[in-house]
PDB file of N, CA and C in Angstrom:
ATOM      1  N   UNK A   1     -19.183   6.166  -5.182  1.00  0.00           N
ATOM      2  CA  UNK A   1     -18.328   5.427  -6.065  1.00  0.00           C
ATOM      3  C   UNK A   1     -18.963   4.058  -6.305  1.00  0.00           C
ATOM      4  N   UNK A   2     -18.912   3.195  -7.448  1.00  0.00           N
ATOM      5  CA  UNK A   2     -19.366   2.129  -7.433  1.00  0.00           C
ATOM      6  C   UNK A   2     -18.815   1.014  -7.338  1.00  0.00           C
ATOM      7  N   UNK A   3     -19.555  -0.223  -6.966  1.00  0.00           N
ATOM      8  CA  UNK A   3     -18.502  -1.423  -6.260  1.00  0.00           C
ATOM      9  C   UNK A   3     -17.685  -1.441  -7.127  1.00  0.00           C
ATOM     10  N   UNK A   4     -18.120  -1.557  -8.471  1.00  0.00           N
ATOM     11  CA  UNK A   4     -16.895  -2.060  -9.773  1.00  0.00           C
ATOM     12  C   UNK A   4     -15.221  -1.211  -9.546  1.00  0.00           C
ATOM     13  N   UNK A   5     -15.664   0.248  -9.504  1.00  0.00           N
ATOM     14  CA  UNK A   5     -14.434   1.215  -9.552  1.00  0.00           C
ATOM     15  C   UNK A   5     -13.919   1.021  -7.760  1.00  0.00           C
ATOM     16  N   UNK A   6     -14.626   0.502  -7.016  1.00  0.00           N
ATOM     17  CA  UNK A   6     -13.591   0.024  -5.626  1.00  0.00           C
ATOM     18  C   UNK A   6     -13.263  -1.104  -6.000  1.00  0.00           C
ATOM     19  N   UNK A   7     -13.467  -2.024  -6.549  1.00  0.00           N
ATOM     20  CA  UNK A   7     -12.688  -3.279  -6.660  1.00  0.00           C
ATOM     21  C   UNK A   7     -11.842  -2.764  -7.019  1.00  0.00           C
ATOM     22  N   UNK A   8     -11.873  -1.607  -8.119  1.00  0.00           N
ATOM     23  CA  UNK A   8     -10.611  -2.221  -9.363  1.00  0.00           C
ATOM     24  C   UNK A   8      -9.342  -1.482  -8.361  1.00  0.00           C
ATOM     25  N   UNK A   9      -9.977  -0.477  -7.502  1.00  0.00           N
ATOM     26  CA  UNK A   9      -9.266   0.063  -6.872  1.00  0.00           C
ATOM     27  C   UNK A   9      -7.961  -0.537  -5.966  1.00  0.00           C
ATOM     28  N   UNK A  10      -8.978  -1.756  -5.118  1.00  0.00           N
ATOM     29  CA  UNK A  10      -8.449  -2.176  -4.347  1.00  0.00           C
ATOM     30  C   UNK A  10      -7.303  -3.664  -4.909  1.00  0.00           C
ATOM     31  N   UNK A  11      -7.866  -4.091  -6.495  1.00  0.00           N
ATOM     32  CA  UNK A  11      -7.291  -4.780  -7.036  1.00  0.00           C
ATOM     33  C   UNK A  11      -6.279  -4.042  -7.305  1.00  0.00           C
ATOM     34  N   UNK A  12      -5.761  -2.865  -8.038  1.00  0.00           N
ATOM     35  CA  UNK A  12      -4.382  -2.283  -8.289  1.00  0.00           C
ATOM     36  C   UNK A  12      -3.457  -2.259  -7.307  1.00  0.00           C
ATOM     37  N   UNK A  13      -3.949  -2.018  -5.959  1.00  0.00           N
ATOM     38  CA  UNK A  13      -3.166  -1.573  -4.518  1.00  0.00           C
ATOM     39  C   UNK A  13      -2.849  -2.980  -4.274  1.00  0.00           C
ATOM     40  N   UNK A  14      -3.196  -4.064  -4.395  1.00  0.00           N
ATOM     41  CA  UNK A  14      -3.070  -5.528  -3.888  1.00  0.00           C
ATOM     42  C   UNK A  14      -1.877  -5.814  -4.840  1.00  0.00           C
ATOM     43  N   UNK A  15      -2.118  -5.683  -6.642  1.00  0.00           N
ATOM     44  CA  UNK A  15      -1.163  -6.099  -7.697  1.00  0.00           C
ATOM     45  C   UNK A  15       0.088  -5.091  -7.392  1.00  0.00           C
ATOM     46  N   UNK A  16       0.235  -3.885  -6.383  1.00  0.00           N
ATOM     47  CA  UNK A  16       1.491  -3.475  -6.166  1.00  0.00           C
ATOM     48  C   UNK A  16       2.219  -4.312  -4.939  1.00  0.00           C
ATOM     49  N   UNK A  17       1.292  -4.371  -4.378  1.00  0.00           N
ATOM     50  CA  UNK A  17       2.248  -4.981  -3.142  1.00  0.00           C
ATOM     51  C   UNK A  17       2.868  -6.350  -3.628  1.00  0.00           C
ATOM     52  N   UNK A  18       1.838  -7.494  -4.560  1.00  0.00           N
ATOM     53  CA  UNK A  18       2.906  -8.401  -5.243  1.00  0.00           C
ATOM     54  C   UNK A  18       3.680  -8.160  -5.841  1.00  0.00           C
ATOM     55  N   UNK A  19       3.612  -6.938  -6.340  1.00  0.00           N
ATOM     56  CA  UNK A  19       4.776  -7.002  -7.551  1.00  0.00           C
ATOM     57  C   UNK A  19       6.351  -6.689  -6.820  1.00  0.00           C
ATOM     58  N   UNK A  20       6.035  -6.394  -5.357  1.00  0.00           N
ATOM     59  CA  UNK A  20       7.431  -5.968  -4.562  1.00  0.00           C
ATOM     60  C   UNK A  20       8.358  -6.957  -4.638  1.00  0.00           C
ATOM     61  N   UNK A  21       8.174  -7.853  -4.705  1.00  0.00           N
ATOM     62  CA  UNK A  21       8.603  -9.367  -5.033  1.00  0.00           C
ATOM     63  C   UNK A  21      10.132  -9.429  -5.812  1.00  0.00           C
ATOM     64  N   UNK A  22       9.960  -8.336  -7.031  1.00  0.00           N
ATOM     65  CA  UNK A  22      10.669  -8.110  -8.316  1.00  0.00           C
ATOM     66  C   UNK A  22      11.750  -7.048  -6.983  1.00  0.00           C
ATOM     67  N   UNK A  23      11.950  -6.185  -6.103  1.00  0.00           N
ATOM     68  CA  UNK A  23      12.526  -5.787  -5.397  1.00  0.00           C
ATOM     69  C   UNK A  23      13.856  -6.234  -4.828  1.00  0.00           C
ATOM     70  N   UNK A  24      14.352  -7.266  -5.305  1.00  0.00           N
ATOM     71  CA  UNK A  24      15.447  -8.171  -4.691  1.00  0.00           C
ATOM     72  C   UNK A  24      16.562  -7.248  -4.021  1.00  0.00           C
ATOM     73  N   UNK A  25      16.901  -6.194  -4.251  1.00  0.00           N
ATOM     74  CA  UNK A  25      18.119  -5.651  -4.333  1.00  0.00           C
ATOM     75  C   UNK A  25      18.083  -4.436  -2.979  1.00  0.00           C
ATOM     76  N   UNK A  26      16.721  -4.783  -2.497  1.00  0.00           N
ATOM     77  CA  UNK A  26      16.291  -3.914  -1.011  1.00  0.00           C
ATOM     78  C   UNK A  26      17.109  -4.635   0.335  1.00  0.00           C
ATOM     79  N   UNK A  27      17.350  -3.314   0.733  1.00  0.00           N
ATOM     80  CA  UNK A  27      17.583  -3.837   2.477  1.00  0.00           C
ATOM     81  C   UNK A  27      16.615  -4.307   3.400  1.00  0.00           C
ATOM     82  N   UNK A  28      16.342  -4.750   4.128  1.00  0.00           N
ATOM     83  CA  UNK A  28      15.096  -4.686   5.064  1.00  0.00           C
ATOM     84  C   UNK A  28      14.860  -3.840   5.509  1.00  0.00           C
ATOM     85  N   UNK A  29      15.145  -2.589   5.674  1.00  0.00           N
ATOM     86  CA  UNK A  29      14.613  -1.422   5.950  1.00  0.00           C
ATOM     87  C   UNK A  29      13.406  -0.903   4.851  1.00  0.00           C
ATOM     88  N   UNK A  30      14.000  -1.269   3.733  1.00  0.00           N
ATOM     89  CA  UNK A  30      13.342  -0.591   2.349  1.00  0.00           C
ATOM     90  C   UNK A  30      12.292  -1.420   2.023  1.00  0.00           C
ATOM     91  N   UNK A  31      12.476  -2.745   2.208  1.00  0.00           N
ATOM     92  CA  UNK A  31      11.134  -3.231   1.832  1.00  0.00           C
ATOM     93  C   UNK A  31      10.594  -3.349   2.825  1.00  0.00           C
ATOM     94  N   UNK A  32      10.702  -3.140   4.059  1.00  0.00           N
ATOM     95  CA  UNK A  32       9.874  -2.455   5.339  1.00  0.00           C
ATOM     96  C   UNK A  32       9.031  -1.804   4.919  1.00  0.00           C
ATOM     97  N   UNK A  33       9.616  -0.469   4.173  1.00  0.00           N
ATOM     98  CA  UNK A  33       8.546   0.574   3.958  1.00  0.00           C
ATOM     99  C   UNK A  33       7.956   0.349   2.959  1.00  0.00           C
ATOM    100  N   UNK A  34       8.412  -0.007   2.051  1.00  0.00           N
ATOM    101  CA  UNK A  34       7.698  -0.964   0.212  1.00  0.00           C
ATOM    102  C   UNK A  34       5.952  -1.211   0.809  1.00  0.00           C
ATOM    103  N   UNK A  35       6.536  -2.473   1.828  1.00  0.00           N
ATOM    104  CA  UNK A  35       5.229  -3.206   1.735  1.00  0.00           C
ATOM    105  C   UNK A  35       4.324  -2.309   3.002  1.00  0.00           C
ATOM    106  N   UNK A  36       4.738  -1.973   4.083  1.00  0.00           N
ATOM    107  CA  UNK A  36       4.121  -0.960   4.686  1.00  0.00           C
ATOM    108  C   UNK A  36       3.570  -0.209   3.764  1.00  0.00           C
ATOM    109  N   UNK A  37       3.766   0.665   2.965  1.00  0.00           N
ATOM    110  CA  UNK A  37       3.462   1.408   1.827  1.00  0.00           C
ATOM    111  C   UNK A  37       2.091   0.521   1.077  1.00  0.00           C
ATOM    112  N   UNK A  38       2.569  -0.051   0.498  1.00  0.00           N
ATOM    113  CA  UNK A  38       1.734  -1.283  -0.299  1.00  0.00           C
ATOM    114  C   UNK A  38       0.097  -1.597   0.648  1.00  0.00           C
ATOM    115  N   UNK A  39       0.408  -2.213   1.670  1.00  0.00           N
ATOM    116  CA  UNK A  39      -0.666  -2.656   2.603  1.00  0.00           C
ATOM    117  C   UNK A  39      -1.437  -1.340   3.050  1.00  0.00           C
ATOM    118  N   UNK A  40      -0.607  -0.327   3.370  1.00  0.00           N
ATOM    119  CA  UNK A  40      -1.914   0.911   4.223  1.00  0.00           C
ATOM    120  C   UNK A  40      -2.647   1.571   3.139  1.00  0.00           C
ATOM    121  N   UNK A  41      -1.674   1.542   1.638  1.00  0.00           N
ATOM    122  CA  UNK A  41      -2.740   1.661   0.337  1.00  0.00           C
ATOM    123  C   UNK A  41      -3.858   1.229   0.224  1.00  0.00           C
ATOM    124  N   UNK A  42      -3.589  -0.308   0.554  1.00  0.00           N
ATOM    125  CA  UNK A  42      -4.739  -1.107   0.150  1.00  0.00           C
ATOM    126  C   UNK A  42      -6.080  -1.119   1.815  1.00  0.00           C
ATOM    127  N   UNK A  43      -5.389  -1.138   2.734  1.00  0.00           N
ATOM    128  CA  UNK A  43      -6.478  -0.580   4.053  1.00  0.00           C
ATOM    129  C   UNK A  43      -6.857   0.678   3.755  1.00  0.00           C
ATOM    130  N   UNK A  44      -6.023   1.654   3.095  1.00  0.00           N
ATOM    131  CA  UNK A  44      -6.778   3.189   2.869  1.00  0.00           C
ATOM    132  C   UNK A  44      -7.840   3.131   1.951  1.00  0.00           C
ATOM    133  N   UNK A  45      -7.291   2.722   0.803  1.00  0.00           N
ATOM    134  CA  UNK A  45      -8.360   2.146  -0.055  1.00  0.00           C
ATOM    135  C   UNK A  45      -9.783   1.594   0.305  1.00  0.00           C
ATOM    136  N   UNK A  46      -9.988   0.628   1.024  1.00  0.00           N
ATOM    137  CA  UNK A  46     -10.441  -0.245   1.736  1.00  0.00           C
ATOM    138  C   UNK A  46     -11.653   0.962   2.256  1.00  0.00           C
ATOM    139  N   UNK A  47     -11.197   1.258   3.296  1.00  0.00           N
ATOM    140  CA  UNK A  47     -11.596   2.101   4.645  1.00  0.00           C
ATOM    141  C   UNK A  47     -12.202   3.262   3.894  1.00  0.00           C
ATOM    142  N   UNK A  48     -11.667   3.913   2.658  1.00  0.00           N
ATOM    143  CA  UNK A  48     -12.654   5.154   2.426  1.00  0.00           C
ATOM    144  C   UNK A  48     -13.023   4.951   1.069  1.00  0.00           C
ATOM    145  N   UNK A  49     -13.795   3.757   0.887  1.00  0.00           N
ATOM    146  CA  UNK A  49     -14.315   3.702  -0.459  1.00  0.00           C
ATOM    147  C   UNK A  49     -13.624   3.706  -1.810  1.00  0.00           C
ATOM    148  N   UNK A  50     -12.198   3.462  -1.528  1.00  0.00           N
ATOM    149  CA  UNK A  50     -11.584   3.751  -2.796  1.00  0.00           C
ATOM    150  C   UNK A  50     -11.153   5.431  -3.022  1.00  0.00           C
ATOM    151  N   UNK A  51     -10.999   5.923  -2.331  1.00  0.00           N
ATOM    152  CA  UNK A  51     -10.850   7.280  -2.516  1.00  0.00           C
ATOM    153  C   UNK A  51      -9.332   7.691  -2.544  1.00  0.00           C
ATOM    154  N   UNK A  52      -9.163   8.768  -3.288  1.00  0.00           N
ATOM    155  CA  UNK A  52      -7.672   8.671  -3.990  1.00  0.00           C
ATOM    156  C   UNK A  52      -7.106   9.550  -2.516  1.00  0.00           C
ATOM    157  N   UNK A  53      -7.472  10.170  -1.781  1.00  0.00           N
ATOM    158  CA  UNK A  53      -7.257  10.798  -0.586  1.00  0.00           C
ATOM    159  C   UNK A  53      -6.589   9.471   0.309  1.00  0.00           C
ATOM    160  N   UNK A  54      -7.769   8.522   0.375  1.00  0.00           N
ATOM    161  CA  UNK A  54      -7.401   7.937   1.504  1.00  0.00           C
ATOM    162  C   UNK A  54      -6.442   6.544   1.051  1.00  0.00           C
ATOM    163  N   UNK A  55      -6.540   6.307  -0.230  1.00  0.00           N
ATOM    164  CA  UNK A  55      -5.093   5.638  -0.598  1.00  0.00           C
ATOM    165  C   UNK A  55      -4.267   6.131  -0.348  1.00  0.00           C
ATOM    166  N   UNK A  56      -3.570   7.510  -0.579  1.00  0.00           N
ATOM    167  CA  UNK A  56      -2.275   7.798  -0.538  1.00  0.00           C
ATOM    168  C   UNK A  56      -2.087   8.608   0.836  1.00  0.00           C
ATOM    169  N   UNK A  57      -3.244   8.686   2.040  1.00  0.00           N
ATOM    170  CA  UNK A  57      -3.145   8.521   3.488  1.00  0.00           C
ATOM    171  C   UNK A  57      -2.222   7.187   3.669  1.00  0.00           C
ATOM    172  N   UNK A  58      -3.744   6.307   3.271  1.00  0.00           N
ATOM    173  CA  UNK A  58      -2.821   5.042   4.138  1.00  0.00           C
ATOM    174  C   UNK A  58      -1.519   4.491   3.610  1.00  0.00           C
ATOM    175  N   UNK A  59      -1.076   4.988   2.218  1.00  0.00           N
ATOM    176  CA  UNK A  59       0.376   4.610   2.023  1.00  0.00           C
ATOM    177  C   UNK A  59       1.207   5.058   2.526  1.00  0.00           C
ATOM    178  N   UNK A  60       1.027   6.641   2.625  1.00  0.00           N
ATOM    179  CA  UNK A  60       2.162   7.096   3.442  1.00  0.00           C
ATOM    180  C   UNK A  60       1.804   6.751   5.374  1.00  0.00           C
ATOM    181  N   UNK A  61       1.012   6.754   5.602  1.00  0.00           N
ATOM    182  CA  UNK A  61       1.369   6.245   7.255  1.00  0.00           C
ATOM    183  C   UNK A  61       1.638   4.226   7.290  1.00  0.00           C
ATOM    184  N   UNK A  62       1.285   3.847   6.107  1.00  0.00           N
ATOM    185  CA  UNK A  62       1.765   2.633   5.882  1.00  0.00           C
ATOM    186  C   UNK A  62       3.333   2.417   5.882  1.00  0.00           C
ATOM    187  N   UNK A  63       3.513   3.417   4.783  1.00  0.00           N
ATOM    188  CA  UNK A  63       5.401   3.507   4.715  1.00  0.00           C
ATOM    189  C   UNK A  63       6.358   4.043   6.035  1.00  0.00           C
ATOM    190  N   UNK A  64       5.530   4.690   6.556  1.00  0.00           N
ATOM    191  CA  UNK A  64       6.401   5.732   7.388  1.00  0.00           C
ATOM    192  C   UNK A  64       6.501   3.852   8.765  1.00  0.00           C
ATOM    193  N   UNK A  65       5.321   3.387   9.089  1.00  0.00           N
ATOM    194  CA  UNK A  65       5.155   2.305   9.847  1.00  0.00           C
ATOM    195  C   UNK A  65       6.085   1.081   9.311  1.00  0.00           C
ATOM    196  N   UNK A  66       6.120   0.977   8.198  1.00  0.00           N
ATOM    197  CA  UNK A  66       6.898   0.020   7.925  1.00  0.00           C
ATOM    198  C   UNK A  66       8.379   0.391   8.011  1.00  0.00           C
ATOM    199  N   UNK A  67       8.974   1.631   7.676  1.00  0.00           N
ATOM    200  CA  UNK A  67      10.285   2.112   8.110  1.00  0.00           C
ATOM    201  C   UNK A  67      10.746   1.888   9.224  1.00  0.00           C
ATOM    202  N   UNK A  68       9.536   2.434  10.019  1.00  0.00           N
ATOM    203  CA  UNK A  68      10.041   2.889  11.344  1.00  0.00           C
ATOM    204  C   UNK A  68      10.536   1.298  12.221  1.00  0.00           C
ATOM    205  N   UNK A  69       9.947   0.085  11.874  1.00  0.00           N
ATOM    206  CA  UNK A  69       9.821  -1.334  12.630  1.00  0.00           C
ATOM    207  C   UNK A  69      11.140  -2.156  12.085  1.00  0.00           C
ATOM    208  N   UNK A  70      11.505  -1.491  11.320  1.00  0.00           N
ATOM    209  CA  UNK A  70      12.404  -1.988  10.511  1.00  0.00           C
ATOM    210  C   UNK A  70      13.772  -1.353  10.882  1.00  0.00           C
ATOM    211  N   UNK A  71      14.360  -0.406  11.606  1.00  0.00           N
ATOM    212  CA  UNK A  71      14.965   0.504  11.990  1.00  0.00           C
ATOM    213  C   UNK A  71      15.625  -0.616  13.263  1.00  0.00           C
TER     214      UNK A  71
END
């Protein structure tokens, strides 16, 4: 993959987790998992080159982590 298409990668996964912001109407449970979600995107991302596998790895063990701390 090339640096350009991992940036942009890792730039989209970063512009979601700000945009959680607009979320007002969450419990802390929910934006527990939001940004859990948000962040293990952007470490999955990160960690396997941008690969659409390992984004939506690390979102979901991102989300499931952010639920669970929040509980």
């Amino acid at each position: 993959m090339t640096h350009t298409l991992r940036g942009g990668t890792a730039l989209l996964a970063l512009a979601a987790i700000f945009s959680l912001g607009a979320c007002a109407g969450m419990n802390q449970q929910e934006r527990g998992t939001a940004v859990g979600a948000g962040v293990g995107a952007l470490g999955g991302a990160i960690l396997t080159g941008g690969s659409t596998a390992g984004t939506l790895g690390g979102a979901a063990i991102g989300g499931i982590i952010g639920h669970e701390t929040n509980k």
